[in-house]
Structures are given as C-alpha cells and as structure tokens.
N, C-alpha and C. Protein backbone atom coordinates (compact mmCIF):
# COMPACT_ATOMS: atom_id res chain seq x y z
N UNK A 1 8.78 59.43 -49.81
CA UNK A 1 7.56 59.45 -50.57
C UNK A 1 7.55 58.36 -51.64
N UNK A 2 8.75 58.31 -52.75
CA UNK A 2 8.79 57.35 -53.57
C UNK A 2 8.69 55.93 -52.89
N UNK A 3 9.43 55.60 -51.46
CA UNK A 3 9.21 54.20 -51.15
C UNK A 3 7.78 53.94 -50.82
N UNK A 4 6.98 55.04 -50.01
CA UNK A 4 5.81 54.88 -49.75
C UNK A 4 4.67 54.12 -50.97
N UNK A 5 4.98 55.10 -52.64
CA UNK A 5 3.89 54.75 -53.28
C UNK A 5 4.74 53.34 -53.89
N UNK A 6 6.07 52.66 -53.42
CA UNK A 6 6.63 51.11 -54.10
C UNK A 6 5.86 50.75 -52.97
N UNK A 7 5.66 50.96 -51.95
CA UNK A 7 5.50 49.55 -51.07
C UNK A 7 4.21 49.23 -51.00
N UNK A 8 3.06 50.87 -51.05
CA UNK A 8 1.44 50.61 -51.31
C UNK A 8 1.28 50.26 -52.40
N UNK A 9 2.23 49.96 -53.63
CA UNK A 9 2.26 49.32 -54.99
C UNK A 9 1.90 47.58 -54.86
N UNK A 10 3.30 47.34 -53.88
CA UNK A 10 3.57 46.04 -53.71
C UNK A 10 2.61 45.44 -53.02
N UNK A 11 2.05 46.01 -51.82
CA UNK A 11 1.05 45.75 -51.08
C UNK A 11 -0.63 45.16 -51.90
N UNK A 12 -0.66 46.43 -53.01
CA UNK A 12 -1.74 46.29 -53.51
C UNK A 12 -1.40 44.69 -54.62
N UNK A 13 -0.57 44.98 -55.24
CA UNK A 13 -0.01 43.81 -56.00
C UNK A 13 -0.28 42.20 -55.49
N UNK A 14 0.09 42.52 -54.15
CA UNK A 14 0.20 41.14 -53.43
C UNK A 14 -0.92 40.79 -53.18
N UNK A 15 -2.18 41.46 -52.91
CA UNK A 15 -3.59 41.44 -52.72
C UNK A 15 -3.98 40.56 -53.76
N UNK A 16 -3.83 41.44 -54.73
CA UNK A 16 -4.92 40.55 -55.86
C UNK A 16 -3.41 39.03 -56.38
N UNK A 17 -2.67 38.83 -55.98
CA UNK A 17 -2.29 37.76 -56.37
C UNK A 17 -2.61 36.72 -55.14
N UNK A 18 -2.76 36.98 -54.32
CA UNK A 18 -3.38 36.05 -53.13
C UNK A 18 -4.64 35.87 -53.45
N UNK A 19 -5.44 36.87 -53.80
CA UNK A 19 -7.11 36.57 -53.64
C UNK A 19 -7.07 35.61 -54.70
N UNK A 20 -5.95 35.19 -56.37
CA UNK A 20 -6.15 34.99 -57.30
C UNK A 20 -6.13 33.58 -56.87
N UNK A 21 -5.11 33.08 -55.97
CA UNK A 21 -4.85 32.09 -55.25
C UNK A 21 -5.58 31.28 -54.40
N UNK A 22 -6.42 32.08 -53.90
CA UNK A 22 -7.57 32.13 -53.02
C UNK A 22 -8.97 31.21 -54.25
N UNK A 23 -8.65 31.76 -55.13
CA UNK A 23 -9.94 31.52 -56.07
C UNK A 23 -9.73 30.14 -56.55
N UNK A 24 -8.63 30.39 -56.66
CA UNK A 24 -8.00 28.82 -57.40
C UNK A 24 -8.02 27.63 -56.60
N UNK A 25 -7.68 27.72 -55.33
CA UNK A 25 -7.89 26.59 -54.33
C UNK A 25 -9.44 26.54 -53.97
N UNK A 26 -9.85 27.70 -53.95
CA UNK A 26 -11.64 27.27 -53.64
C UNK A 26 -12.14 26.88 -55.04
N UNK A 27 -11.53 27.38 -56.56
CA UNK A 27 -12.68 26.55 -57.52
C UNK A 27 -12.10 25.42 -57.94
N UNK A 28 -10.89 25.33 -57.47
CA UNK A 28 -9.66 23.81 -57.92
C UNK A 28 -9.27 23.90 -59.40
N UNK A 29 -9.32 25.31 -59.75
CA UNK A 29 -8.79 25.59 -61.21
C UNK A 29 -7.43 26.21 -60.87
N UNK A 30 -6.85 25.40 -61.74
CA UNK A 30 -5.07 26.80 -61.84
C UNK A 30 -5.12 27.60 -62.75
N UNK A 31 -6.10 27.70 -63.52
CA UNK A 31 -6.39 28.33 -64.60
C UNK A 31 -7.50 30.04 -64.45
N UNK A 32 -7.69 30.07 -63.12
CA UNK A 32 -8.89 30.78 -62.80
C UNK A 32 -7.53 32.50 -62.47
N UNK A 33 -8.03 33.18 -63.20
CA UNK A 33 -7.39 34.76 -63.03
C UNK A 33 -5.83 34.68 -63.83
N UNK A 34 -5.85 33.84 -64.51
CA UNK A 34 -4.70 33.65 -65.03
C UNK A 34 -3.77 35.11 -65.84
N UNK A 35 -5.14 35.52 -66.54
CA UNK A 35 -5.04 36.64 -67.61
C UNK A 35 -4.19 37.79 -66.59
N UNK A 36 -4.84 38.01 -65.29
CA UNK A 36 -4.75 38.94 -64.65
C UNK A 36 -3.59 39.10 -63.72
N UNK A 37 -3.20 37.73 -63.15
CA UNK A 37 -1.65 37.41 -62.60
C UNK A 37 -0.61 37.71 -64.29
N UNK A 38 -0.83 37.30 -65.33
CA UNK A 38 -0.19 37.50 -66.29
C UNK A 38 0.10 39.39 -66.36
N UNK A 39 -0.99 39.87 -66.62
CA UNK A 39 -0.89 41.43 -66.68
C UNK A 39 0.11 41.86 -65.24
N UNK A 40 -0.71 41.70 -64.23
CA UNK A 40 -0.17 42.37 -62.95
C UNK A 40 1.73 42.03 -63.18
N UNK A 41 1.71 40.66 -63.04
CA UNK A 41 3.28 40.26 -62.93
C UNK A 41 4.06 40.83 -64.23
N UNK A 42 3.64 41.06 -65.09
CA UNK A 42 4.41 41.75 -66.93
C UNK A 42 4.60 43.01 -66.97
N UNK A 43 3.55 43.82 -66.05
CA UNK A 43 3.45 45.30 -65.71
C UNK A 43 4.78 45.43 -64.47
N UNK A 44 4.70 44.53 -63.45
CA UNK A 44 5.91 44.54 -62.54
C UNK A 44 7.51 44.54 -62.51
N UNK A 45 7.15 43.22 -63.88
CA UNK A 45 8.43 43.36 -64.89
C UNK A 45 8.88 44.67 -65.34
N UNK A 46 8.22 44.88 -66.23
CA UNK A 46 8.54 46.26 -67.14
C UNK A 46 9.17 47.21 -66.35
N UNK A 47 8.30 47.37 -65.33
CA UNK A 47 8.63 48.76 -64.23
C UNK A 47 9.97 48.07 -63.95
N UNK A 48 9.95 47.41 -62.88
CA UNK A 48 11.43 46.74 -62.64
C UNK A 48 12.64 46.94 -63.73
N UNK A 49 12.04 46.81 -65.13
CA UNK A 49 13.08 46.71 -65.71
C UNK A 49 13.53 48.04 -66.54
N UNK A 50 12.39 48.97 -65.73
CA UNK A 50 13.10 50.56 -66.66
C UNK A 50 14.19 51.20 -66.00
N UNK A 51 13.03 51.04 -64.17
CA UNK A 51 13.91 51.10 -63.16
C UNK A 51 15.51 51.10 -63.20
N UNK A 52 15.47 49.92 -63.91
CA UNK A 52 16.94 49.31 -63.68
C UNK A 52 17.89 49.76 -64.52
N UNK A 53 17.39 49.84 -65.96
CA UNK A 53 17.64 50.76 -66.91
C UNK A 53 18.03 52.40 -67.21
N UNK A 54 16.94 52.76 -65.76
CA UNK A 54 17.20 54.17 -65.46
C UNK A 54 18.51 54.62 -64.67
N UNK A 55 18.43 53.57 -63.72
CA UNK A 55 19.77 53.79 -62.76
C UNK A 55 20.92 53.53 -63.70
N UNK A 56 21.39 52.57 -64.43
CA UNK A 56 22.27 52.36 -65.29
C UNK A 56 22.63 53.22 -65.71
N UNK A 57 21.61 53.57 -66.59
CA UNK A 57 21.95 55.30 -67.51
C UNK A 57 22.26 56.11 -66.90
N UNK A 58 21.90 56.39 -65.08
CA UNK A 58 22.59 57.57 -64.37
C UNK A 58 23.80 57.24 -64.13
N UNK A 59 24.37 56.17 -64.07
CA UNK A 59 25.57 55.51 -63.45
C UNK A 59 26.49 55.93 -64.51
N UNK A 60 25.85 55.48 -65.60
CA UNK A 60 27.18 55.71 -67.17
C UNK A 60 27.25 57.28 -67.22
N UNK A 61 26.10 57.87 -66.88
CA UNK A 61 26.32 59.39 -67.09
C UNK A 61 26.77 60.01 -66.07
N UNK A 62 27.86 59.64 -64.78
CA UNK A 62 28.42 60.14 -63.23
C UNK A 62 29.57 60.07 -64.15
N UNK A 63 30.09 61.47 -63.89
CA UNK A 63 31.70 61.43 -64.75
C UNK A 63 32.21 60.45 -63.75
N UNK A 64 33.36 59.84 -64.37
CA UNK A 64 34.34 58.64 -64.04
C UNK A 64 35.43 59.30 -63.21
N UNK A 65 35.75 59.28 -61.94
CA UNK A 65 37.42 59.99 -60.89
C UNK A 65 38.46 58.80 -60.95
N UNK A 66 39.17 59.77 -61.91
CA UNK A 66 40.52 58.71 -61.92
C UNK A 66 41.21 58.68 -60.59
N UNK A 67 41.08 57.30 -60.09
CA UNK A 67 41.90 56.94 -58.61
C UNK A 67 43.55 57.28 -58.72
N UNK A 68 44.16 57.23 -59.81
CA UNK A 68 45.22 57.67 -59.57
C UNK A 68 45.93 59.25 -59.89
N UNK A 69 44.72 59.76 -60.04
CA UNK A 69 44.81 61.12 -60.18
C UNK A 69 44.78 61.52 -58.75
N UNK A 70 43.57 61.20 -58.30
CA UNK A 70 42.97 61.57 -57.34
C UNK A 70 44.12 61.62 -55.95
N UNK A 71 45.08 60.73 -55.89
CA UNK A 71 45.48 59.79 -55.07
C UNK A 71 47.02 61.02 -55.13
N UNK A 72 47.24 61.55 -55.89
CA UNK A 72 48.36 62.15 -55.74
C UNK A 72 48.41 64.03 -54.91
C-alpha cells in the first residue's frame, strides 16, 4: 500500500515537471513554472529527508547483538 501511494506520488510529480518543461520549450522561457518546480522539488526534499531521518532513528533505537556474545 505504502509503495503504491510513493509511486502514484512520483508519477504525479513527474507530470507536472514535464508539462513544466513542456511550457518552457513551447514559450522559450526557462523561467516559465519556476515557482512551482521550486515547491514540488523542496516538498520532495523534505519528505525524502524525514524519511531518512525516520529510518535512522529506528535503526539507533534496534537494541545492538553483541556478535561475540552471540557467537559463544
């Protein structure tokens, strides 16, 4: 379920950065949707980077198995 709503995320994401692309080669501005590739891609960031943040914090919080405990 969670990959489903990343990938109809990404999907939708990729839409409006193509159409933005789209606009720009048909009005010959690089400047045209700028605001909005800025938002979309800063919002992508963030997520990405809580994401990443989140897993971390589960990782530090998995008690630690001492291998040489374990091993005897």
């Amino acid at each position: 379920m969670r990959l489903n709503r990343l990938r109809n995320r990404l999907v939708a994401v990729n839409a409006v950065l193509e159409e933005i692309d789209r606009r720009r080669e048909k009005t010959g501005n690089p400047d045209v949707g700028w605001a909005i590739e800025k938002r979309v891609l800063d919002a992508e960031m963030l997520d990405l980077e809580r994401a990443i943040a989140k897993e971390n914090a589960e990782q530090a919080a998995m008690p630690k198995i001492d291998s040489a405990r374990s091993e005897s």
